[in-house]
N, C-alpha and C. Protein backbone atom coordinates (compact mmCIF):
# COMPACT_ATOMS: atom_id res chain seq x y z
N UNK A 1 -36.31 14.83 8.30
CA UNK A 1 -36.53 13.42 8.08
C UNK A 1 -35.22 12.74 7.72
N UNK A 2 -35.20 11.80 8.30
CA UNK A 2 -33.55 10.95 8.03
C UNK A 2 -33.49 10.00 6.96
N UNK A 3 -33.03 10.52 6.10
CA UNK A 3 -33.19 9.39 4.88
C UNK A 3 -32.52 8.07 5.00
N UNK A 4 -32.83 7.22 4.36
CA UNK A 4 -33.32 6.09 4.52
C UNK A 4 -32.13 5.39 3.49
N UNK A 5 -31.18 4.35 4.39
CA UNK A 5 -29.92 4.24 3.75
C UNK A 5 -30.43 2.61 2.94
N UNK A 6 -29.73 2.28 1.81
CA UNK A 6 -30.36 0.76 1.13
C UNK A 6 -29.35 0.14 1.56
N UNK A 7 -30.11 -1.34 1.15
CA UNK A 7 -29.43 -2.56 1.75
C UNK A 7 -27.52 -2.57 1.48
N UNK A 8 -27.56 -2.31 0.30
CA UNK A 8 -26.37 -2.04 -0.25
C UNK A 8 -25.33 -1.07 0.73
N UNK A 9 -25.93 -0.10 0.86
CA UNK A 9 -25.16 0.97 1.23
C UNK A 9 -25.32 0.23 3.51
N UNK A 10 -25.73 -0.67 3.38
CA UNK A 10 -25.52 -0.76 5.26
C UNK A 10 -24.54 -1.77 5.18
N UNK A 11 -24.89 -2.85 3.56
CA UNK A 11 -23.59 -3.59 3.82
C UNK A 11 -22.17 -3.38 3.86
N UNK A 12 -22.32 -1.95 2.38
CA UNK A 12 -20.51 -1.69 2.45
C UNK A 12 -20.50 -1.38 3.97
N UNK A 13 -20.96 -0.58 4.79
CA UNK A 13 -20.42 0.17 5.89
C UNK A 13 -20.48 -0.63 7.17
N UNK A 14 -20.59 -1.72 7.05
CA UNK A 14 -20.75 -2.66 8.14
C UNK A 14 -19.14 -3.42 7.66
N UNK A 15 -19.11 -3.77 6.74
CA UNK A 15 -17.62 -4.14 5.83
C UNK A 15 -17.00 -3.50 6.12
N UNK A 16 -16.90 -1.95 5.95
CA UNK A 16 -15.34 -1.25 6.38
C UNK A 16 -15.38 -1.04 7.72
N UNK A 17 -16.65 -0.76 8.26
CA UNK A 17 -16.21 -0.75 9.90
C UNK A 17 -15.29 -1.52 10.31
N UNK A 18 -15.74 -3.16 9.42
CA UNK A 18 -15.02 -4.65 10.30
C UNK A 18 -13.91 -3.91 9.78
N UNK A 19 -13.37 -4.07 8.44
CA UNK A 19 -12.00 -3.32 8.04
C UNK A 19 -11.35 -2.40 9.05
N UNK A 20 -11.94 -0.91 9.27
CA UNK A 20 -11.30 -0.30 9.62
C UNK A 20 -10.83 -1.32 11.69
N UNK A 21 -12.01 -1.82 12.01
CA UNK A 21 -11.44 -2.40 13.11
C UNK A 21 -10.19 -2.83 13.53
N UNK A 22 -10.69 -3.88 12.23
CA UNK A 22 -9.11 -4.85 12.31
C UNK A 22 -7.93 -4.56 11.96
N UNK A 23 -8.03 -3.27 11.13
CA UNK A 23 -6.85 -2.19 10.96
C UNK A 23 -6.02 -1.88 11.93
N UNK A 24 -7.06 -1.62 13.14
CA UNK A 24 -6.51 -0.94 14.32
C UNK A 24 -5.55 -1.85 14.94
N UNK A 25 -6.72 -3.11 14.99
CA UNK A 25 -5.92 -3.96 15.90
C UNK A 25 -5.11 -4.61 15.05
N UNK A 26 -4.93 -5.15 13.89
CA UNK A 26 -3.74 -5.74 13.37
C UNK A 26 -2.42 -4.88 13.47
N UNK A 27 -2.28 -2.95 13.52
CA UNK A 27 -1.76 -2.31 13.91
C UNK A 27 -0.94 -2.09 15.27
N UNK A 28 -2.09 -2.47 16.42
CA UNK A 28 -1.78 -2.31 17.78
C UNK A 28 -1.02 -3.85 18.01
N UNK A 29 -1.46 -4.65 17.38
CA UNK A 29 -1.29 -6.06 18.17
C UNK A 29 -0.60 -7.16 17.32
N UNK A 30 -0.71 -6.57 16.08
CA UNK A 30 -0.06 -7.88 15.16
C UNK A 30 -1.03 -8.57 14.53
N UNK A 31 -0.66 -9.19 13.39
CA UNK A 31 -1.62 -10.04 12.97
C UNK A 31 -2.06 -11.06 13.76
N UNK A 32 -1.10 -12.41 14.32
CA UNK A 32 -0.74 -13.78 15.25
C UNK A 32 -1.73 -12.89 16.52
N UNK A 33 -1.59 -11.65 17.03
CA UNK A 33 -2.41 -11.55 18.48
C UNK A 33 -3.76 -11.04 18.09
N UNK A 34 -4.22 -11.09 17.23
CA UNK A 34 -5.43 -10.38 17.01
C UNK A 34 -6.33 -11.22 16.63
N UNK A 35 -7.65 -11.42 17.10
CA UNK A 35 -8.47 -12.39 17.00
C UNK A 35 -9.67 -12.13 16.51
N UNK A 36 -10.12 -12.68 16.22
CA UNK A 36 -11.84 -12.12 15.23
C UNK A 36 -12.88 -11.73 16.80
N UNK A 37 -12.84 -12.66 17.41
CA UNK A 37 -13.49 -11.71 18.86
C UNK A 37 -13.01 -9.99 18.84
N UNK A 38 -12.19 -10.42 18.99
CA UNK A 38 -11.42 -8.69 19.15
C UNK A 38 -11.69 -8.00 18.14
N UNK A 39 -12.12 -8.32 17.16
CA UNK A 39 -12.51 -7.37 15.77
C UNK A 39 -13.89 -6.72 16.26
N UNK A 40 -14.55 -7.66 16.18
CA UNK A 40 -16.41 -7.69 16.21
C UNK A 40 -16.33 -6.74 17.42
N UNK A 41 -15.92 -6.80 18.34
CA UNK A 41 -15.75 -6.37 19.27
C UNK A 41 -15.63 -4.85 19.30
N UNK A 42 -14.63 -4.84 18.79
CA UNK A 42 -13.98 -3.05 18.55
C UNK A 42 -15.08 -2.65 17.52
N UNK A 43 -15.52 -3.27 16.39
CA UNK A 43 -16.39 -2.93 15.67
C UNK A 43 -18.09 -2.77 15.87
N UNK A 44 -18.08 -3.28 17.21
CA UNK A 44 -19.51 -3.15 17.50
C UNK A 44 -20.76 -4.38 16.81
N UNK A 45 -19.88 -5.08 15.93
CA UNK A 45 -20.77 -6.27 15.23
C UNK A 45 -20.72 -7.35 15.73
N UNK A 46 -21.60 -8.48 15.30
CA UNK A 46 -21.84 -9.74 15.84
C UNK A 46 -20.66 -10.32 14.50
N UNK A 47 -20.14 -11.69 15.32
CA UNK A 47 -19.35 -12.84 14.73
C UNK A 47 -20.06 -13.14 13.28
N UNK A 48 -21.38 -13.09 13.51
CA UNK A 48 -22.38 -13.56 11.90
C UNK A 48 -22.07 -12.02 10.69
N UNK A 49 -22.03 -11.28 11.69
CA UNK A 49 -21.74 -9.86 10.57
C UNK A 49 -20.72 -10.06 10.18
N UNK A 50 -19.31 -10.47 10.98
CA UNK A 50 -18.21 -10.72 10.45
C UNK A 50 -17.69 -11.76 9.18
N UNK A 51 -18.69 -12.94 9.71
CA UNK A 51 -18.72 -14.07 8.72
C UNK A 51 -19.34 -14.28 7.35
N UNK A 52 -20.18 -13.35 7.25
CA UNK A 52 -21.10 -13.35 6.21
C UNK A 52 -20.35 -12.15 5.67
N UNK A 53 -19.34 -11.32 5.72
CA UNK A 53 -18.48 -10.34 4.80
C UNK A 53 -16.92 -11.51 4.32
N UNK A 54 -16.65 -11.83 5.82
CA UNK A 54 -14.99 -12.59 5.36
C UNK A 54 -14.91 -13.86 5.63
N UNK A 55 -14.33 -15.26 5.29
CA UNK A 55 -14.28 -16.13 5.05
C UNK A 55 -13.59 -16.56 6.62
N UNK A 56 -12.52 -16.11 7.00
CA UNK A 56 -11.44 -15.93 8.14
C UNK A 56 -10.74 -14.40 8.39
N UNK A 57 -9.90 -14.86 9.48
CA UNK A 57 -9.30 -13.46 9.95
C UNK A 57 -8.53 -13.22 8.73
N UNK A 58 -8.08 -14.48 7.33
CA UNK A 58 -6.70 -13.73 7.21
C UNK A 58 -7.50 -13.79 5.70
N UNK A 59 -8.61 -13.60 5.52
CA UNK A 59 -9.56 -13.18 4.35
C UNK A 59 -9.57 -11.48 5.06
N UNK A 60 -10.31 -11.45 5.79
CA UNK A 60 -10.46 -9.79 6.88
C UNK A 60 -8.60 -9.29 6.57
N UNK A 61 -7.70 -9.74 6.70
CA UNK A 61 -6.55 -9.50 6.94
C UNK A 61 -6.08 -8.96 5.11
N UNK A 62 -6.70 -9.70 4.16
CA UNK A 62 -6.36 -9.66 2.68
C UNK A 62 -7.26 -7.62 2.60
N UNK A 63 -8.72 -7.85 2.95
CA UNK A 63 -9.08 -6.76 2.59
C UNK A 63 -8.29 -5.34 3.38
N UNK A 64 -8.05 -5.52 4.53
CA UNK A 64 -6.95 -4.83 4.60
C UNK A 64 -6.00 -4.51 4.27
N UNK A 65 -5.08 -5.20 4.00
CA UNK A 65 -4.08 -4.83 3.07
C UNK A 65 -4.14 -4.59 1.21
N UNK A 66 -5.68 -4.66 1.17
CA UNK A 66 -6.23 -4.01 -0.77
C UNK A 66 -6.49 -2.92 -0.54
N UNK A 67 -6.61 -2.32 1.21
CA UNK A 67 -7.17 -0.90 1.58
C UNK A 67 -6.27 -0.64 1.51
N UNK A 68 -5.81 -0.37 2.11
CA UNK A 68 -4.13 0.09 2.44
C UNK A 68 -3.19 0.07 0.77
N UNK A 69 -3.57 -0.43 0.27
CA UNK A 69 -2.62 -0.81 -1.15
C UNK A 69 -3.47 -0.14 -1.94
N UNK A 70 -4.80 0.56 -2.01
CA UNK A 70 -5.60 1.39 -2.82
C UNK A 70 -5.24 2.73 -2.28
N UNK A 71 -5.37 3.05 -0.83
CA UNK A 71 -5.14 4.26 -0.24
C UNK A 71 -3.54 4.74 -0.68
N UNK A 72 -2.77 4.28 -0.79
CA UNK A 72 -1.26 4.13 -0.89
C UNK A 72 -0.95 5.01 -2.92
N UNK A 73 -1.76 3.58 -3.13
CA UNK A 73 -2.02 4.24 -4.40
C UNK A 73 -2.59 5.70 -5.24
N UNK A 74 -3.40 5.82 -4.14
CA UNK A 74 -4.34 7.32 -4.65
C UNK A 74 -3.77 8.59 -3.79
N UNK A 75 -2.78 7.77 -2.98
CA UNK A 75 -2.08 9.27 -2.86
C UNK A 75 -0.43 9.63 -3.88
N UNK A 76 -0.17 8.32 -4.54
CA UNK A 76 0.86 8.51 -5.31
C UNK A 76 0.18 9.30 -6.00
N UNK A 77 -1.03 9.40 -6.67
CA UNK A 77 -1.77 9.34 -7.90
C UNK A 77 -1.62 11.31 -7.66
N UNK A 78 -2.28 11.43 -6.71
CA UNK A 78 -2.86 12.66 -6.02
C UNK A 78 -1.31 13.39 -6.07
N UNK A 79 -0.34 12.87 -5.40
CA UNK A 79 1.28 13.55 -5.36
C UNK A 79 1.67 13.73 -6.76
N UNK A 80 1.39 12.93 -8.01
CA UNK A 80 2.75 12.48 -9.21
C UNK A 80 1.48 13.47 -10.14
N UNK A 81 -0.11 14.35 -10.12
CA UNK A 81 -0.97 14.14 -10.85
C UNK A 81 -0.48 15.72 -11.61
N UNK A 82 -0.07 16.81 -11.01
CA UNK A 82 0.75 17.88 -11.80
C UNK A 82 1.99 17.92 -12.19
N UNK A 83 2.77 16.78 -12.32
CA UNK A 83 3.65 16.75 -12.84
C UNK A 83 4.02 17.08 -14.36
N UNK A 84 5.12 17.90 -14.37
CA UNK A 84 5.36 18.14 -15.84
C UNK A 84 5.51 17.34 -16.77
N UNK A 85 6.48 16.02 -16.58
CA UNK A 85 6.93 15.18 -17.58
C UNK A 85 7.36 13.93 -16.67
N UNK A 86 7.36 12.48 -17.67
CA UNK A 86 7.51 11.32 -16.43
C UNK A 86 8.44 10.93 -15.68
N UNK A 87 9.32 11.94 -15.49
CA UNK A 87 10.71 11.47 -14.32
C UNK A 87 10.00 12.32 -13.33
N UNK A 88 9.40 13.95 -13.68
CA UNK A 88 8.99 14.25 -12.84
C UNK A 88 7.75 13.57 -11.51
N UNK A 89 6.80 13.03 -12.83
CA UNK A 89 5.90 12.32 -12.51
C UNK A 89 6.43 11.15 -11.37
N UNK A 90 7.41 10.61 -11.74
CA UNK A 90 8.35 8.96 -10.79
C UNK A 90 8.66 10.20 -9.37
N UNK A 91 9.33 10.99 -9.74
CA UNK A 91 10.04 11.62 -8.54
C UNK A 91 8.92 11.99 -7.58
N UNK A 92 7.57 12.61 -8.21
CA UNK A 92 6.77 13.15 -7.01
C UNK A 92 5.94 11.93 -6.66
N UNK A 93 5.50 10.99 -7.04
CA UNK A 93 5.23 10.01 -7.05
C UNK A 93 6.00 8.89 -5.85
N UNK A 94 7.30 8.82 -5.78
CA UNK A 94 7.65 7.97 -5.13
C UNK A 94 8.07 9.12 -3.69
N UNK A 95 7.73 10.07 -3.72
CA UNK A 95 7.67 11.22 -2.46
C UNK A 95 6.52 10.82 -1.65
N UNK A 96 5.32 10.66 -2.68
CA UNK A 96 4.35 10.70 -1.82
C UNK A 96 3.86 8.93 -1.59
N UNK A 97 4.90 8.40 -2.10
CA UNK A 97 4.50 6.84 -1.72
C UNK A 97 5.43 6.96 0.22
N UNK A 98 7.08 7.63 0.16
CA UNK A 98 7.72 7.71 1.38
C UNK A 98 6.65 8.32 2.31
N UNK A 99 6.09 9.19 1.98
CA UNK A 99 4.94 10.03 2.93
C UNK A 99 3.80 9.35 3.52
N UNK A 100 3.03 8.73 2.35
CA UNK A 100 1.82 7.57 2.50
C UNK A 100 2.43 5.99 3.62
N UNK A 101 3.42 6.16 3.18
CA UNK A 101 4.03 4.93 4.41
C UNK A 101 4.42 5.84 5.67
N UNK A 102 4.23 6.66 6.09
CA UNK A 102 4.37 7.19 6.91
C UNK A 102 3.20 7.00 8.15
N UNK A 103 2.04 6.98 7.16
CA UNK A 103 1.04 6.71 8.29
C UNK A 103 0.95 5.35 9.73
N UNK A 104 0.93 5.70 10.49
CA UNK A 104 1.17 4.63 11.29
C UNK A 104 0.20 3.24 11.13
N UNK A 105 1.22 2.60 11.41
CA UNK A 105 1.65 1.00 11.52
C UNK A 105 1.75 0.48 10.24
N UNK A 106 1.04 1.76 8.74
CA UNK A 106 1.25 1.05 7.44
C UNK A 106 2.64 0.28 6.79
N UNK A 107 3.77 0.96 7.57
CA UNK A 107 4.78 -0.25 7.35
C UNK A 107 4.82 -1.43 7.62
N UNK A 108 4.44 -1.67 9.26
CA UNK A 108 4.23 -3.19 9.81
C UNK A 108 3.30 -3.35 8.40
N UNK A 109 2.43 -3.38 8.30
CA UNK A 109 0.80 -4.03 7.35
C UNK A 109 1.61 -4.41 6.25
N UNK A 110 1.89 -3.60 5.49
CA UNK A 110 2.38 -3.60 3.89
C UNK A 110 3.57 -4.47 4.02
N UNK A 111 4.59 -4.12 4.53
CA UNK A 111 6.02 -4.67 4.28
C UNK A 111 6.32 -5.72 5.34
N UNK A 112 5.48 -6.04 6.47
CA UNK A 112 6.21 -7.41 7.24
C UNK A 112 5.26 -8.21 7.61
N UNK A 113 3.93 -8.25 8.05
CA UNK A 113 2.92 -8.70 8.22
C UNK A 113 2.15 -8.95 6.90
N UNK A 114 2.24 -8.08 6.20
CA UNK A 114 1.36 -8.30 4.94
C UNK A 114 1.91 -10.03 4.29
N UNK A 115 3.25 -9.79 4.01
CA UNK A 115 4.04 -10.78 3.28
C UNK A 115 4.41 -11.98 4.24
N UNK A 116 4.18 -11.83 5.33
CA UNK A 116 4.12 -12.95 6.42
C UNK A 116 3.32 -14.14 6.40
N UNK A 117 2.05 -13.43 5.94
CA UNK A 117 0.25 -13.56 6.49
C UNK A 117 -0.14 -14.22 4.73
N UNK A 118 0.24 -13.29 3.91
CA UNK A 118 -0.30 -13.49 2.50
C UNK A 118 0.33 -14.27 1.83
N UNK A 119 2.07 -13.87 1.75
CA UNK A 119 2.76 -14.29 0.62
C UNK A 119 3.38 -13.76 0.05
N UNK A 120 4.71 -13.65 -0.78
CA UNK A 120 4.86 -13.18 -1.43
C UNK A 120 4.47 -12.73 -2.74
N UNK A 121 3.78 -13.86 -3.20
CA UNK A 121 3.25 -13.75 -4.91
C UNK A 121 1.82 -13.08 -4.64
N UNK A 122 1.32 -13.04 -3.26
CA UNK A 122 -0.28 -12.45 -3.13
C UNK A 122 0.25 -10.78 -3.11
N UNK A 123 1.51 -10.16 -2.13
CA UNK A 123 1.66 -9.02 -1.78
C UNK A 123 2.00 -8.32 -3.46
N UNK A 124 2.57 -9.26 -4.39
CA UNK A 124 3.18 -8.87 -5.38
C UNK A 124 1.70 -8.44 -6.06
N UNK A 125 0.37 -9.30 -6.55
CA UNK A 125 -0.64 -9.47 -6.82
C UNK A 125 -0.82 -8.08 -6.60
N UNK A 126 -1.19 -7.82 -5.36
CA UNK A 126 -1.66 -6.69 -4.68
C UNK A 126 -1.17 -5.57 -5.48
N UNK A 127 0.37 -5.00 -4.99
CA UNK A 127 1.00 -4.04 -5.94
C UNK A 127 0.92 -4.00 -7.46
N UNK A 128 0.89 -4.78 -7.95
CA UNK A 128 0.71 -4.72 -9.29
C UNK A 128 -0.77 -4.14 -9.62
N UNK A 129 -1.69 -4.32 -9.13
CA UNK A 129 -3.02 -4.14 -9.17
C UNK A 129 -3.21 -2.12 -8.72
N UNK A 130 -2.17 -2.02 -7.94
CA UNK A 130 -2.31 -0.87 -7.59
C UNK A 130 -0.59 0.09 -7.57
N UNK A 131 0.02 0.67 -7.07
CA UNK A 131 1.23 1.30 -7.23
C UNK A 131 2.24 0.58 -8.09
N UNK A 132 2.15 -0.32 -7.94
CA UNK A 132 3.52 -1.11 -8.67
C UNK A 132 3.30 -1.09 -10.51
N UNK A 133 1.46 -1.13 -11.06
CA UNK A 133 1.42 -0.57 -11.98
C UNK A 133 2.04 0.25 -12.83
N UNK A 134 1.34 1.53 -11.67
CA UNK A 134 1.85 2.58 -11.97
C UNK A 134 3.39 2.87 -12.00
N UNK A 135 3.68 2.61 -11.42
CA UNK A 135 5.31 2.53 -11.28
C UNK A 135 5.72 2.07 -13.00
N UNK A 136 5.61 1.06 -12.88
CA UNK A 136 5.94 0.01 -14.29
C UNK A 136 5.47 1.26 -15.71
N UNK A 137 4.56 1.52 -15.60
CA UNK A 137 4.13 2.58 -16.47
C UNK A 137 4.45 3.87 -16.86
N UNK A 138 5.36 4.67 -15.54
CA UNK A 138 5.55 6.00 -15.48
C UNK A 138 7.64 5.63 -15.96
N UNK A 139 7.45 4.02 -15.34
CA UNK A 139 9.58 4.09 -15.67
C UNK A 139 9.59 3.82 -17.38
N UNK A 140 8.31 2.94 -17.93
CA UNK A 140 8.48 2.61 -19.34
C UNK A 140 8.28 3.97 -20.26
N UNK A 141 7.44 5.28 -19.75
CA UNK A 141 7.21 6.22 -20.37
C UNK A 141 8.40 7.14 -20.20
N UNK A 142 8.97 7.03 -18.52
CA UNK A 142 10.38 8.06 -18.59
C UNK A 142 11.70 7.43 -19.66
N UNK A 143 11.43 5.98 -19.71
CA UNK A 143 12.78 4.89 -20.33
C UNK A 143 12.48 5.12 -21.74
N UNK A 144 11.27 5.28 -22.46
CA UNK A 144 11.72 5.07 -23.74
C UNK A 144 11.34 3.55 -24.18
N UNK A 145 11.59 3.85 -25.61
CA UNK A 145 11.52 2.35 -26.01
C UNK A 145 12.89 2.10 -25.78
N UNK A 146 14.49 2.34 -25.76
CA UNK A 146 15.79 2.05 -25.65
C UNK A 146 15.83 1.06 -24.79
N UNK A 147 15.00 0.77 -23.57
CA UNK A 147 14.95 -0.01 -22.88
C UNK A 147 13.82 -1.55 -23.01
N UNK A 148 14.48 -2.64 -22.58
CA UNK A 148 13.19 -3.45 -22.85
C UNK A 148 12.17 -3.64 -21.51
N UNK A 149 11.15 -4.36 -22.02
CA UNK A 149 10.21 -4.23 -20.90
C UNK A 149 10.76 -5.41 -19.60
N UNK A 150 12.02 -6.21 -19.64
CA UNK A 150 12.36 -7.56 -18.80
C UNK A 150 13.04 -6.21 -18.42
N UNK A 151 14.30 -5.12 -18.48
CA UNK A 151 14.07 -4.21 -17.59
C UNK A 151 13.66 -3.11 -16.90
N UNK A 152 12.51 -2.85 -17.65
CA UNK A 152 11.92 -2.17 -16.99
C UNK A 152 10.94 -2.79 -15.93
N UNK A 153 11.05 -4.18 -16.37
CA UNK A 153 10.63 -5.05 -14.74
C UNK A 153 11.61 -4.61 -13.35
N UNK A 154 12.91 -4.85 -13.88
CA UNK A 154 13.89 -4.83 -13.14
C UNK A 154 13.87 -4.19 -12.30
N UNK A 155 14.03 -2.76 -12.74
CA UNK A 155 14.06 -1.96 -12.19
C UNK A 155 13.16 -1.51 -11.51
N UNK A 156 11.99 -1.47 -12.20
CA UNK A 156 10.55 -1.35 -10.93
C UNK A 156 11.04 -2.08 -9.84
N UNK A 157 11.56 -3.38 -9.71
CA UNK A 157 11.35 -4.32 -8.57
C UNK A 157 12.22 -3.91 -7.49
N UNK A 158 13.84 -3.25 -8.38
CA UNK A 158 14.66 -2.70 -7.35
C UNK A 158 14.05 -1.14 -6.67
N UNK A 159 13.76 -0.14 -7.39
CA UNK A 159 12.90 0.99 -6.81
C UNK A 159 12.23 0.16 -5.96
N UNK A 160 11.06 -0.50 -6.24
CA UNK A 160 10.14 -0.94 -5.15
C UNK A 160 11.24 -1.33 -3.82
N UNK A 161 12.02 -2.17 -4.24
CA UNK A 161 12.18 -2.57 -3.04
C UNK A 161 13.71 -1.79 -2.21
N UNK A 162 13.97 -0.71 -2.65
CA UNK A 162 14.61 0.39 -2.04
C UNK A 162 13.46 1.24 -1.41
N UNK A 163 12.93 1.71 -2.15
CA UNK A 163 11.41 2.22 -1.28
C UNK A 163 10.84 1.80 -0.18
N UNK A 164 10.42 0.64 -0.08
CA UNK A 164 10.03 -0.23 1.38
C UNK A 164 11.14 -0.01 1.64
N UNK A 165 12.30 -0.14 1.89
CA UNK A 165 13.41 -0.55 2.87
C UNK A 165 13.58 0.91 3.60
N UNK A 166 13.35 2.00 2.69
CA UNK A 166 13.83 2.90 3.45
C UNK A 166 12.23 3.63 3.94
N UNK A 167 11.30 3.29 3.70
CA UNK A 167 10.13 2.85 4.83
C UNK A 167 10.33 2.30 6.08
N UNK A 168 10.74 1.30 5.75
CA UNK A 168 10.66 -0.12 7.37
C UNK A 168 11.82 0.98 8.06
N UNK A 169 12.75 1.37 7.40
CA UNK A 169 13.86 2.53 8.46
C UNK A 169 13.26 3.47 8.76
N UNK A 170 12.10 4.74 8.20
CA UNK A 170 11.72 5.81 8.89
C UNK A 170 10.70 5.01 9.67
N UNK A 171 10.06 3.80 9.73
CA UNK A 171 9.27 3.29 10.47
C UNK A 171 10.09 3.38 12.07
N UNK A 172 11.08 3.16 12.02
CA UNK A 172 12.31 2.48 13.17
C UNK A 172 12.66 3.91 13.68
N UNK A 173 12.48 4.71 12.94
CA UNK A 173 13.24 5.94 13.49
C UNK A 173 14.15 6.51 12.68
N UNK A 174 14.49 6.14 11.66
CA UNK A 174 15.54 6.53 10.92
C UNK A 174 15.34 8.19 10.37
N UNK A 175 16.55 8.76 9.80
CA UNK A 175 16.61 10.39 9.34
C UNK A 175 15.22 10.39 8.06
N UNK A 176 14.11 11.09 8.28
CA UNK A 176 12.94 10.91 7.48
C UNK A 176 13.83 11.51 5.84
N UNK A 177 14.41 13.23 6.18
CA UNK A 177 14.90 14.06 5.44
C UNK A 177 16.21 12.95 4.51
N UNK A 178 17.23 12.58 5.54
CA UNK A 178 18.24 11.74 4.55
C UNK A 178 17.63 10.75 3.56
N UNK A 179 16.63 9.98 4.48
CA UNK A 179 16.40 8.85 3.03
C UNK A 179 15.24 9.32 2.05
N UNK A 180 14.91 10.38 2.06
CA UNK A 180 14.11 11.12 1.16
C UNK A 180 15.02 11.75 -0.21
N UNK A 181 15.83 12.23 0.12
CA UNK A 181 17.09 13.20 -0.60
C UNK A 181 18.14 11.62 -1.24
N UNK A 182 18.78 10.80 -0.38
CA UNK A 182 18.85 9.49 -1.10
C UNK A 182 18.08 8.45 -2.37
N UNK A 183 17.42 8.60 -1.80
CA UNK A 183 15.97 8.34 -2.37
C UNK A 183 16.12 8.71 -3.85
N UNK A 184 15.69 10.17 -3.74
CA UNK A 184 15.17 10.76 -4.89
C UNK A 184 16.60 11.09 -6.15
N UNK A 185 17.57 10.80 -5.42
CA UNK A 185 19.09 11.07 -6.24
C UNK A 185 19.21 9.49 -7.19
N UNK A 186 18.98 8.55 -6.05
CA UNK A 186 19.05 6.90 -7.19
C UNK A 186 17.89 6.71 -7.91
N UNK A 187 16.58 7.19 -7.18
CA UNK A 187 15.38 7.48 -8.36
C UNK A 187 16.02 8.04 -10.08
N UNK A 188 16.47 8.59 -9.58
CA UNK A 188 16.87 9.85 -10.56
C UNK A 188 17.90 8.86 -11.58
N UNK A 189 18.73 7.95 -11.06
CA UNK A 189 19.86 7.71 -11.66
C UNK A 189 19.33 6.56 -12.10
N UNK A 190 18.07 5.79 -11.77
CA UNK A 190 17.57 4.50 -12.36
C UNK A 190 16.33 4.65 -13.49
N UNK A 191 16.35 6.08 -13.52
CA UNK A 191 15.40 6.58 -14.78
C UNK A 191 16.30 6.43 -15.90
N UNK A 192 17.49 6.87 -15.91
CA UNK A 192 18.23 7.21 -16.78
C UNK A 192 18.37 6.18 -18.15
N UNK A 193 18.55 6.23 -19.35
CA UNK A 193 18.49 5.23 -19.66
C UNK A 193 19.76 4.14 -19.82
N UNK A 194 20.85 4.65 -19.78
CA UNK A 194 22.31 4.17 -19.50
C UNK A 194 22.53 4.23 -18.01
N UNK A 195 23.25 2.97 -17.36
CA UNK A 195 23.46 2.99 -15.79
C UNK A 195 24.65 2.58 -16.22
């Protein structure tokens, strides 16, 4: 006998279908070429299924990129979670953030489309809510009180945004191994508490 799924449980999965759809195609095609026809479409739902979950494409376009910015997150979580102590914790942590951007097209999404489409202060929103937290949390526990919390902003913001950059490059093709080993040497040197 096939049990019998509740209202609840047909709506989430009618929701991430549209999600995972428009994943694809915001992936394959860009945000600007991808059209809510083309969602419903790939997803097998009617325009009313679509409308009655998201407001517009670039509401559909937000929950995508909270997926992607949760998934991102729970594999730092999953990489940094046996760590011995919190530099270790930052170091395996921002390994498995280079890795998690690895998945295809999550660079386009996160780092050029995301901030295109959203914003800057929405993409910031986003991270903070999920990796960038953590981040902020694991540099204030490796820093000490010696440091204040205006830099331990700082520095989150520069990690973060050495991290994407050398994302959007293994996105392009760049040496995966060099900017990993780069990477993890200025990680190392922006824990410290004297620079």
């Amino acid at each position: 006998m096939q049990e019998r799924r509740s209202n609840a449980q047909r709506t989430e999965e009618t929701r991430q279908a549209l999600i995972a759809a428009a994943r694809a195609l915001f992936v394959e095609n860009g945000y600007a070429a991808t059209g809510t026809p083309d969602v419903v479409t790939k997803a097998g739902m009617t325009r009313g299924a679509l409308y009655h979950h998201f407001k517009d494409k670039q509401s559909l376009f937000l929950a995508v990129i909270e997926a992607e910015a949760a998934a991102i997150a729970a594999e730092i979580d999953e990489g940094s979670a046996e760590a011995a102590d919190p530099v270790e914790a930052l170091r395996r942590g921002a390994g498995a953030y280079f890795l998690a951007m690895g998945d295809v097209g999550r660079a386009r999404l996160m780092l050029l489309d995301g901030p295109a489409v959203l914003g800057l202060q929405e993409m910031r929103r986003i991270d903070l809510e999920t990796g960038g937290r953590e981040l902020r949390l694991g540099l204030a526990a490796a820093l000490g009180d010696a440091v204040s919390h205006s830099e331990v902003e700082a520095r989150a913001d520069l990690i973060s945004a050495m991290f994407d950059r050398a994302a959007l490059a293994r996105a392009s093709g760049g040496d995966q191994r060099a900017y990993a080993v780069v990477l993890d040497q200025l990680l190392v040197g922006l824990t410290s508490q004297k620079l």
